[in-house]
C-alpha atoms as a PDB file:
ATOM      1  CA  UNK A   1      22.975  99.564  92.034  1.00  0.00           C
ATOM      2  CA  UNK A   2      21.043 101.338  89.409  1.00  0.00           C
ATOM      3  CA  UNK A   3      18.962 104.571  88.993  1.00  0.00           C
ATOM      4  CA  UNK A   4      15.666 102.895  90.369  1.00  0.00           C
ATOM      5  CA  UNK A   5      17.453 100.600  93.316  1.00  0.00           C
ATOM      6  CA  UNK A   6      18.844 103.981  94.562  1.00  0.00           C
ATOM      7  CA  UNK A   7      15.392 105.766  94.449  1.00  0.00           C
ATOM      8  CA  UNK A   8      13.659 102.857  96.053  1.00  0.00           C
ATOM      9  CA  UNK A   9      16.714 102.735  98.619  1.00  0.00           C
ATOM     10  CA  UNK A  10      16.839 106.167  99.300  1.00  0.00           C
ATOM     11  CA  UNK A  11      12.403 105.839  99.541  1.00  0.00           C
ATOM     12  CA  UNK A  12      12.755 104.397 102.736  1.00  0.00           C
ATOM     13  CA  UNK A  13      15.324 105.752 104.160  1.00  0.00           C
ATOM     14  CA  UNK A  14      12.924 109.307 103.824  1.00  0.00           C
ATOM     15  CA  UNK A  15       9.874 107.174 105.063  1.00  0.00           C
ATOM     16  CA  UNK A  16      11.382 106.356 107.933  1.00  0.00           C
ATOM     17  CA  UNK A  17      12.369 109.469 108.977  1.00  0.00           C
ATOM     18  CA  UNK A  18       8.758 110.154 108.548  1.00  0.00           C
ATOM     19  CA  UNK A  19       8.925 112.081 104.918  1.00  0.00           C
ATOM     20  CA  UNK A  20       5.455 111.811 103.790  1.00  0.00           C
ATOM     21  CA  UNK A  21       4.781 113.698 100.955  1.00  0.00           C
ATOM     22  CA  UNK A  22       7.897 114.714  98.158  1.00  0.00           C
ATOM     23  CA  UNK A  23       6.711 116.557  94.559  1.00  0.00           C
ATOM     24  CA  UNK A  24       8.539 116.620  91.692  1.00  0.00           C
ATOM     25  CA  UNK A  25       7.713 118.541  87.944  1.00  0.00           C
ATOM     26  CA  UNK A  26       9.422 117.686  84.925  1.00  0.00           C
ATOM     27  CA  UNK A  27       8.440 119.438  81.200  1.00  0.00           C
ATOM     28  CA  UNK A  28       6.978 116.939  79.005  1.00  0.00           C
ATOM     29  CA  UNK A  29       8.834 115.587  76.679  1.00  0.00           C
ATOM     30  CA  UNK A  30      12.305 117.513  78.046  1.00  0.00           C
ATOM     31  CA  UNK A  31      13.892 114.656  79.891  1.00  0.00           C
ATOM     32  CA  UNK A  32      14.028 110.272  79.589  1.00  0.00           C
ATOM     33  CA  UNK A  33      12.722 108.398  82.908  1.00  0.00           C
ATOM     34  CA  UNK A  34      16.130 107.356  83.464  1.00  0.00           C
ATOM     35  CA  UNK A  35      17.267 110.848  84.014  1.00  0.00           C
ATOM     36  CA  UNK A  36      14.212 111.503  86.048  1.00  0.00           C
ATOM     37  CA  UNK A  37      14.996 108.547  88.517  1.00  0.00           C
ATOM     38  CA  UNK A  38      18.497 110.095  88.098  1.00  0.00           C
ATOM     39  CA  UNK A  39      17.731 113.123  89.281  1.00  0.00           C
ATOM     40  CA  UNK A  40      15.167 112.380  91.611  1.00  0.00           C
ATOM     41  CA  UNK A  41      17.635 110.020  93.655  1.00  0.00           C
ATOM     42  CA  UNK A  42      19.859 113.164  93.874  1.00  0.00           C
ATOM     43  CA  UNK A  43      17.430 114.600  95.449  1.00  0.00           C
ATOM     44  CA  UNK A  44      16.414 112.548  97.892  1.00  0.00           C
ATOM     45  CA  UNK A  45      19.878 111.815  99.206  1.00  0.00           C
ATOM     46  CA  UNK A  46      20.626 115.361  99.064  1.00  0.00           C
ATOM     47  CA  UNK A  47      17.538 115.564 101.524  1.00  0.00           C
ATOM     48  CA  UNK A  48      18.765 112.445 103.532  1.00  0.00           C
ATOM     49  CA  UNK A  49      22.395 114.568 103.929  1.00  0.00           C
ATOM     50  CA  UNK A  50      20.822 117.634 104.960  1.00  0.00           C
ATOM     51  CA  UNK A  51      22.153 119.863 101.703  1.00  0.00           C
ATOM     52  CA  UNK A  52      18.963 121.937 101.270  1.00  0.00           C
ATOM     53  CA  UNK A  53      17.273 125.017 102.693  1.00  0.00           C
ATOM     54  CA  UNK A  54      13.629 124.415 103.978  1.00  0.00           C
ATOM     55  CA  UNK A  55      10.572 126.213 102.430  1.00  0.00           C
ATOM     56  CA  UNK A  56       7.891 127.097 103.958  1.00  0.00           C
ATOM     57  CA  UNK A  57       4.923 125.430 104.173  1.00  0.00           C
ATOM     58  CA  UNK A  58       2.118 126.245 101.137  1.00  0.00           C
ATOM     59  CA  UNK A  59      -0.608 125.521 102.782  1.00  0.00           C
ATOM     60  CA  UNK A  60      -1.620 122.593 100.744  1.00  0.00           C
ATOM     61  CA  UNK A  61      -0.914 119.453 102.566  1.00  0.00           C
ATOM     62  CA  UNK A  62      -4.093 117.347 104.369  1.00  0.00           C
ATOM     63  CA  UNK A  63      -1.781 117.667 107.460  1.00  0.00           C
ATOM     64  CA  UNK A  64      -2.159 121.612 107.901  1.00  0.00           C
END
């Protein structure tokens, strides 16, 4: 499976756990998409495998 099949896999499996809203930044210019979709899947299954600490809430979302 590659980069993007992962990402999209690992999409859903947030979505259905009722995920709605994930944010990512990346510098211009500093990394390729592939390494993005890289690193974002690493992320998200990070997140599916509970290996994170939660932050609180910014006040930003349309569900606060």
């Amino acid at each position: 499976m590659n980069a993007k099949e992962r990402l999209q896999a690992l999409e859903g499996k947030l979505r259905d756990r009722g995920v709605v809203d994930v944010k990512f930044f990346f510098g211009l210019g500093t990394t390729s998409l592939g390494t993005a979709v890289s690193e974002a899947a690493d992320v998200f299954d990070a997140i599916l495998a509970k290996r994170f600490d939660k932050m609180p809430a910014l006040g930003d979302s349309a569900r606060n």
